[in-house]
Protein backbone atom coordinates (compact mmCIF):
# COMPACT_ATOMS: atom_id res chain seq x y z
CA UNK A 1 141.28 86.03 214.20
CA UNK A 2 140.68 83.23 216.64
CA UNK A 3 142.98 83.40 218.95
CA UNK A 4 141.43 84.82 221.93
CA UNK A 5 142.72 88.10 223.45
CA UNK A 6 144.32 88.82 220.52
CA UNK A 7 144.34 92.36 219.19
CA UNK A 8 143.69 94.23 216.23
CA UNK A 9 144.62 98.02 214.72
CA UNK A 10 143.59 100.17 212.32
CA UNK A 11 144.39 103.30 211.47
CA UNK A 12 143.30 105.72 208.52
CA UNK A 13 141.70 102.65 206.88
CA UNK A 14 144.87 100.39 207.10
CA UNK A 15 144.29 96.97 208.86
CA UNK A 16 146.92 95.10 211.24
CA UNK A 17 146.47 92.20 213.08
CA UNK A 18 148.75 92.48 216.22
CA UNK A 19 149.03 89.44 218.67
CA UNK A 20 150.87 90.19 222.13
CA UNK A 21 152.55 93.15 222.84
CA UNK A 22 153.95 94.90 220.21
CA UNK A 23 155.33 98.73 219.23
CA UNK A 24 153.34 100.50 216.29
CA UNK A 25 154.14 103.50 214.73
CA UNK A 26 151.50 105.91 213.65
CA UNK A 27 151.94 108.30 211.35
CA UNK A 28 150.37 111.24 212.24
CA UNK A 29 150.03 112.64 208.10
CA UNK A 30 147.47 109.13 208.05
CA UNK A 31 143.89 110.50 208.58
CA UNK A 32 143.43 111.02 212.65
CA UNK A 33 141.74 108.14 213.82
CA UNK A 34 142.88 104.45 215.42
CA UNK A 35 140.49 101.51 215.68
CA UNK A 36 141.58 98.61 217.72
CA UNK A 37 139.69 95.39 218.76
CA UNK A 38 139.91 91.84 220.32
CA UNK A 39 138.41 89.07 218.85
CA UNK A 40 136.48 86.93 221.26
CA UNK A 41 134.14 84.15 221.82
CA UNK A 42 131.47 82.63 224.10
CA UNK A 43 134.26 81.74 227.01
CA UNK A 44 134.70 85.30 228.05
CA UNK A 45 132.42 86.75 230.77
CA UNK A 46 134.46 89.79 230.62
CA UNK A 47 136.14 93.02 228.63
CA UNK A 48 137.79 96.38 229.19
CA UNK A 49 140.51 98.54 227.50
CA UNK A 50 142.76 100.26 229.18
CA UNK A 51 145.22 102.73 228.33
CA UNK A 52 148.42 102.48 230.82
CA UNK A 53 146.75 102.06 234.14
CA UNK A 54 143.37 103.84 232.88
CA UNK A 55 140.18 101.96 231.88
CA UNK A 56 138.70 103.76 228.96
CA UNK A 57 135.98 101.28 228.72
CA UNK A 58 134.55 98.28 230.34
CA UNK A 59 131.84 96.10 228.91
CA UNK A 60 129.90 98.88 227.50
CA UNK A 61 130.06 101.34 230.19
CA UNK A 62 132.65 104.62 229.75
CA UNK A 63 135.31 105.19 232.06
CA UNK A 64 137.24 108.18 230.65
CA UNK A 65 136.05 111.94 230.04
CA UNK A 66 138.11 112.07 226.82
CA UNK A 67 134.84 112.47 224.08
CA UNK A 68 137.18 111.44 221.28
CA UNK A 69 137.38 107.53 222.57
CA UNK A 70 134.36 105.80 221.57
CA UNK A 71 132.82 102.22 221.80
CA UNK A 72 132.41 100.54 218.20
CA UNK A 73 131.18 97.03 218.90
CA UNK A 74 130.93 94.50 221.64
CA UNK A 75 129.49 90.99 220.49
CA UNK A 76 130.56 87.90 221.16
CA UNK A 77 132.94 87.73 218.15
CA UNK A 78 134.90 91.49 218.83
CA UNK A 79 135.23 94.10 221.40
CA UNK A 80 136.97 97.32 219.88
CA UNK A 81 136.84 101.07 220.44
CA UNK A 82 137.96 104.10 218.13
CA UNK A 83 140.24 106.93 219.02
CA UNK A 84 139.34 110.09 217.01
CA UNK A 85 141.61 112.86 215.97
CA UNK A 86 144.77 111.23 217.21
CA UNK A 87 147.70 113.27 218.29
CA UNK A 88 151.03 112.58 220.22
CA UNK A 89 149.28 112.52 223.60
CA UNK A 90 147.58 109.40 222.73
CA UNK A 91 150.83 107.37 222.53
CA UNK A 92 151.64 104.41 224.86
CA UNK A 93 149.93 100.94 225.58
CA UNK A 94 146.31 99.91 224.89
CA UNK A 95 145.20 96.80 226.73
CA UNK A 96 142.63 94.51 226.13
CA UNK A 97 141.86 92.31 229.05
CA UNK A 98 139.38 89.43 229.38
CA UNK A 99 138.02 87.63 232.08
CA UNK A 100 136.81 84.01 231.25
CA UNK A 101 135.78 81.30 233.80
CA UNK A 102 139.43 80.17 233.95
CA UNK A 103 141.23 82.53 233.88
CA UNK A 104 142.47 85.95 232.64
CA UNK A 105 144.32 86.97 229.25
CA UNK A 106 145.35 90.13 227.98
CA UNK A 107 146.63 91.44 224.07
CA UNK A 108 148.68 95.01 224.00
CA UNK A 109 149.09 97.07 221.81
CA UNK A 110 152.02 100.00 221.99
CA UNK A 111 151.26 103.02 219.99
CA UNK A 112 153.67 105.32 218.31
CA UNK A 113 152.59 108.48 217.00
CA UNK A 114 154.81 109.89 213.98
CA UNK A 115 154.73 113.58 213.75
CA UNK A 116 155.97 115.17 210.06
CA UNK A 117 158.96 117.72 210.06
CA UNK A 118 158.06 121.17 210.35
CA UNK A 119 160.57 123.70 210.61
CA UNK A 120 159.26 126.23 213.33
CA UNK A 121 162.06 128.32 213.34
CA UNK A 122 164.50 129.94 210.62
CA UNK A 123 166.78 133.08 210.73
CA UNK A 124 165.53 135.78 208.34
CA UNK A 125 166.99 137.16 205.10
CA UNK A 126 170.52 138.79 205.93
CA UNK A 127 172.64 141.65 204.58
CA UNK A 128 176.53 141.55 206.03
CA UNK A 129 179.82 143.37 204.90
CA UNK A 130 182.02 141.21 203.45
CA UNK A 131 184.79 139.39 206.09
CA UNK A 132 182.24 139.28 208.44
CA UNK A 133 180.56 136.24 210.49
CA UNK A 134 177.23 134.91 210.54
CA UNK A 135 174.94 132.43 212.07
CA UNK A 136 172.27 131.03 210.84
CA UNK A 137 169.69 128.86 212.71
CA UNK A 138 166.67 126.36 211.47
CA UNK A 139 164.78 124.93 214.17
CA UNK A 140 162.79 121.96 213.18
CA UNK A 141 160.18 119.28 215.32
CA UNK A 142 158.77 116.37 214.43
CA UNK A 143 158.54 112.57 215.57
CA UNK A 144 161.23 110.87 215.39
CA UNK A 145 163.43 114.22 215.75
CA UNK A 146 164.33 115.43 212.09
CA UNK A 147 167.62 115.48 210.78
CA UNK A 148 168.59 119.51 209.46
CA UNK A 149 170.87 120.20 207.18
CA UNK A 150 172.24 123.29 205.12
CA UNK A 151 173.30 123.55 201.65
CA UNK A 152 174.39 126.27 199.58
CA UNK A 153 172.49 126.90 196.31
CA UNK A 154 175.17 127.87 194.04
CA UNK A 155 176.67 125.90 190.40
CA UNK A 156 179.61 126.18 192.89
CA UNK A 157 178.40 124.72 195.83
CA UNK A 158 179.14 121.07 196.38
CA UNK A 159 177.17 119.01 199.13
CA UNK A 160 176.48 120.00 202.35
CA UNK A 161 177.90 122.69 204.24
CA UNK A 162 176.49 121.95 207.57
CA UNK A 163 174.59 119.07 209.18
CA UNK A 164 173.40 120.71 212.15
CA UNK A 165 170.77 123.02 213.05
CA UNK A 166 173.32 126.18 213.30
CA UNK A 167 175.56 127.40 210.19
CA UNK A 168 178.43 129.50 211.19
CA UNK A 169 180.70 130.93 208.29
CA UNK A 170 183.99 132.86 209.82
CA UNK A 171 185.03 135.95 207.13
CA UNK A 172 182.05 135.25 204.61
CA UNK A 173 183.24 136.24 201.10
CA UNK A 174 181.25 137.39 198.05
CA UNK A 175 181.26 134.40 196.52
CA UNK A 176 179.33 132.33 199.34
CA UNK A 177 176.64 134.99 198.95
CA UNK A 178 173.05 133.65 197.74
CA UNK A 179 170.58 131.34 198.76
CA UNK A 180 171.10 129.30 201.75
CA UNK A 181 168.33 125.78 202.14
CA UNK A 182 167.21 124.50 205.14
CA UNK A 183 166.35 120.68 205.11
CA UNK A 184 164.41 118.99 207.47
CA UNK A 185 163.76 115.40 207.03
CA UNK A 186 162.57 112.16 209.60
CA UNK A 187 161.32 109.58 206.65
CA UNK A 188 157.85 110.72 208.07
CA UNK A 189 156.93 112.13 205.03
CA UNK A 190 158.81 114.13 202.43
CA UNK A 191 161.77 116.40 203.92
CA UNK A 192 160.28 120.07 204.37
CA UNK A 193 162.72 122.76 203.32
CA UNK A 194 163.16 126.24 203.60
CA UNK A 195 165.35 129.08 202.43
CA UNK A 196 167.65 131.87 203.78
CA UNK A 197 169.09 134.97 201.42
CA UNK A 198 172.54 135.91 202.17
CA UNK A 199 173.44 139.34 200.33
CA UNK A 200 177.37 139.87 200.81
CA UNK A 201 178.06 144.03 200.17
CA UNK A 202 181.34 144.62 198.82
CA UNK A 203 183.10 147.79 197.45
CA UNK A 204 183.13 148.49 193.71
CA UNK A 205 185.41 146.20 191.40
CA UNK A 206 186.23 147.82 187.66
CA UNK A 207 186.47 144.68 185.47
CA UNK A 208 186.81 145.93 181.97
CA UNK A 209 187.42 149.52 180.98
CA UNK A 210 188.58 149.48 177.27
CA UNK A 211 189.72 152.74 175.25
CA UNK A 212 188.37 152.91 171.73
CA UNK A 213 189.53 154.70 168.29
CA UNK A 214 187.13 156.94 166.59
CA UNK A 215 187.38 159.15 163.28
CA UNK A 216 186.81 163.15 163.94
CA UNK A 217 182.46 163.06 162.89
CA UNK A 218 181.89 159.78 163.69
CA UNK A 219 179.89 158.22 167.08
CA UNK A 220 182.16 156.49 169.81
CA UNK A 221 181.42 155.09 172.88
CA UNK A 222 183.72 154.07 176.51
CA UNK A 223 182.55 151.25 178.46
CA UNK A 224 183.15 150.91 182.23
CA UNK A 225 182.17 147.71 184.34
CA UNK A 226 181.91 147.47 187.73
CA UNK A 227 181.04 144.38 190.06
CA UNK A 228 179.60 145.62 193.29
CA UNK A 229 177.18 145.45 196.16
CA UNK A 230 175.19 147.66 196.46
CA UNK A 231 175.27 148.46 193.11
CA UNK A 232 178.18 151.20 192.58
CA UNK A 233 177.52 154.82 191.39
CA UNK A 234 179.43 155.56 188.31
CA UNK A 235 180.98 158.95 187.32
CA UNK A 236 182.96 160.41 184.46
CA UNK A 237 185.90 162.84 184.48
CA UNK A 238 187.83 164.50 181.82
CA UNK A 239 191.18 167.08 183.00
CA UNK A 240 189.69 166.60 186.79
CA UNK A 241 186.37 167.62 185.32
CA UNK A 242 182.92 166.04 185.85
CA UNK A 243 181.01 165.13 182.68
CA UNK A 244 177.47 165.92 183.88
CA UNK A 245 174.37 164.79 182.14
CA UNK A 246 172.90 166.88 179.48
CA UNK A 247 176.44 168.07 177.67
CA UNK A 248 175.97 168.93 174.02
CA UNK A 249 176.66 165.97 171.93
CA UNK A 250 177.57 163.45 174.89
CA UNK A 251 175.43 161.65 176.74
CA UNK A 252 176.06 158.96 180.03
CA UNK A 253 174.17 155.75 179.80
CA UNK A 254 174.37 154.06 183.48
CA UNK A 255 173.02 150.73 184.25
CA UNK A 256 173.65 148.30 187.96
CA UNK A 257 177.05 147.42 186.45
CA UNK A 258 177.69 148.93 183.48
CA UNK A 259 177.92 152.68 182.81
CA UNK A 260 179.00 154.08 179.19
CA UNK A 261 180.19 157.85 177.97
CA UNK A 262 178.54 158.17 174.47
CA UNK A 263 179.77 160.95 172.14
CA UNK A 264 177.19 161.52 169.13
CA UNK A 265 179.73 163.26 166.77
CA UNK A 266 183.84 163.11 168.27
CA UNK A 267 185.71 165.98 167.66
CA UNK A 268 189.39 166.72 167.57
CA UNK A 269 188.31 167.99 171.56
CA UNK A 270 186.76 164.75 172.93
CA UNK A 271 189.95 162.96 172.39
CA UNK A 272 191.85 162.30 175.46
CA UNK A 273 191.88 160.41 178.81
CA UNK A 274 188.56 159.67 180.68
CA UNK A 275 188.40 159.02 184.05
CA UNK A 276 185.55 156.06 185.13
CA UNK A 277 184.92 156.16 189.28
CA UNK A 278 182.96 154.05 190.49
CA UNK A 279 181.54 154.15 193.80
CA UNK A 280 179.03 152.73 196.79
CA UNK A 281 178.76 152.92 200.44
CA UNK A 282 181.47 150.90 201.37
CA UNK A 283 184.46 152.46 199.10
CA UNK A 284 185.40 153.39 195.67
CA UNK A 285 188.00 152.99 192.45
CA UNK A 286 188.69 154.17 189.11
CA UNK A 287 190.39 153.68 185.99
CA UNK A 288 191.38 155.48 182.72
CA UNK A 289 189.89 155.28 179.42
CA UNK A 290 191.43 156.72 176.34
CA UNK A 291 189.07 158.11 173.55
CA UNK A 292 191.74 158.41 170.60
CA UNK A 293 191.37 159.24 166.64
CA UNK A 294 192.34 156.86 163.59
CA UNK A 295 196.27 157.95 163.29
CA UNK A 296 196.54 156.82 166.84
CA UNK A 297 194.94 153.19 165.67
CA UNK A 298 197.49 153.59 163.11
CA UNK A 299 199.98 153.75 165.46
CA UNK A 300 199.68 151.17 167.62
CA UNK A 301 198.10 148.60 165.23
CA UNK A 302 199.66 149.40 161.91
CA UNK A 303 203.13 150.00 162.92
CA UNK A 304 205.06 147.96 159.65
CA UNK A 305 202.99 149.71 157.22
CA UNK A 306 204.18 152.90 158.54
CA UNK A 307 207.76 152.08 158.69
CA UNK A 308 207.53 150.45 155.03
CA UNK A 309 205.50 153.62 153.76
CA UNK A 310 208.93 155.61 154.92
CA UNK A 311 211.44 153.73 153.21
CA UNK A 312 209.56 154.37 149.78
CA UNK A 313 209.21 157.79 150.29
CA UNK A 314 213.41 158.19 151.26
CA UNK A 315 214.60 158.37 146.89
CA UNK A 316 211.71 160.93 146.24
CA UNK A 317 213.05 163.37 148.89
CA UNK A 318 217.01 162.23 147.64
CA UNK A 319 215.57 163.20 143.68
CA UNK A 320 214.44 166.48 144.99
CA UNK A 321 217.20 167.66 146.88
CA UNK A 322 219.61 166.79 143.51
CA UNK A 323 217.34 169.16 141.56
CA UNK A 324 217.70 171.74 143.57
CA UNK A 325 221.57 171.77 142.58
């Protein structure tokens, strides 16, 4: 460049020419170091850079204690120095000032140091009762100051449901339970992100509990689901009884949210009403289940054909009642 006094940057291995003063950013993700220089010629008797009001070098002798700044050239075509290892400290002005016979001239250069997003902060994993409130809180730095946001993971969710650093939900329901994302973004470099579990505990809900029709010899099964959290505790009662594991020819199959009564070979005995409870630490509930034989099927289901089957047996019992006479 020949415009004297003029100043140059580069930082990471990326070139600027800068003339006067102007504001650079520098992104602190670059690799840490920042070369700047003036390009001069034979008129100037003298050089220095400064940085604010402190000279880190003049001609070739040091002026600062700061190891890191170091002297890369001085000829009589460029006078530059190199700052290793840069970090937010290092940002302000950097002044190159010559002295010719005339007169003197200066070329400044303002850096900025950009600093990633980095969330330091970030409430842990939470278990709450639900109808309760929480806060959460994701504390993030960076230069300039990142934007946070929270979002609900969930099909269900739809955009954002904060845009602050603090997420307060009044009376938190089962269905806003899940994972919870953090966002923390300054066009630095890529947003960094980070996530919260929310587990909502809620008493036991019985969602299907079906009775079933089984022939005397044949297997049957009753089915009881329960949504809960924790995961509910299921029990079977027959006549105020307990079923308890290990009864001859029934067996109870229980899984998080499903729990099943399985009778190998029904008898004319098994048939009845069942009693499913399920339970967890914050409540329980129950419901009945009917284990009934084929004529009962019949019954409900085949109603017409028994009503139909009547009226053709009605002139066989008339017939027999004449020969009686």
């Amino acid at each position: 460049m020949d415009e004297l006094g003029a100043a140059t940057r580069e930082f990471g291995g990326h070139r600027e020419m800068l003339r006067g003063s102007r504001h650079q950013p520098f992104p602190q993700n670059w690799p840490p170091w920042l070369r700047t220089w003036c390009t001069i010629d034979n008129r100037v008797t003298r050089v220095a850079w400064l940085n604010r009001s402190t000279i880190l070098y003049a001609g070739n002798d040091k002026w600062c204690l700061d190891p890191r700044v170091v002297l890369l050239s001085n000829t009589q075509t460029q006078y530059s120095i190199e700052i290793q290892n840069v970090d937010v400290y290092d940002e302000g002005p950097y002044t190159c000032s010559v002295q010719t016979d005339n007169h003197p001239k200066t070329s400044r250069v303002h850096l900025i140091v950009q600093v990633s997003p980095k969330i330091v902060e970030i409430s842990s994993d939470i278990s709450i009762n639900e109808g309760n409130n929480i806060s959460l809180t994701c504390i993030a730095t960076g230069r300039p100051e990142p934007t946070v946001t929270w979002r609900h993971i969930s099909p269900k969710a739809v955009g954002f449901v904060s845009e602050d650093e603090y997420l307060e939900i009044q009376g938190i329901t089962r269905e806003q339970s899940g994972d919870y994302e953090c966002s923390a973004s300054n066009d630095v470099a890529a947003p960094v992100v980070r996530r919260v579990k929310v587990t909502v505990n809620y008493p036991p809900y019985i969602s299907e509990a079906k009775g079933t029709g089984v022939p005397v010899g044949q297997k049957g099964t009753l089915q009881c689901e329960a949504s809960a959290v924790p995961s509910a505790e299921f029990h079977w009662y027959k006549d105020d009884k307990r079923l308890v594991e290990g009864k001859k020819g029934v067996k109870v199959e229980n899984r998080p949210f499903l729990s099943k009564l399985i009778f190998f070979n029904v008898s004319e005995h098994d048939y009845g009403n069942y009693t499913c409870v399920a339970s967890n630490k914050l409540g329980h509930t129950n419901a009945s289940i009917t284990l009934f034989g084929p004529g009962a099927v019949s019954e409900v289901n085949n109603g017409t054909s028994r009503r139909a089957g009547c009226i053709w047996l009605l002139p066989l019992l008339v017939l027999h009642r004449l020969l009686k006479f």
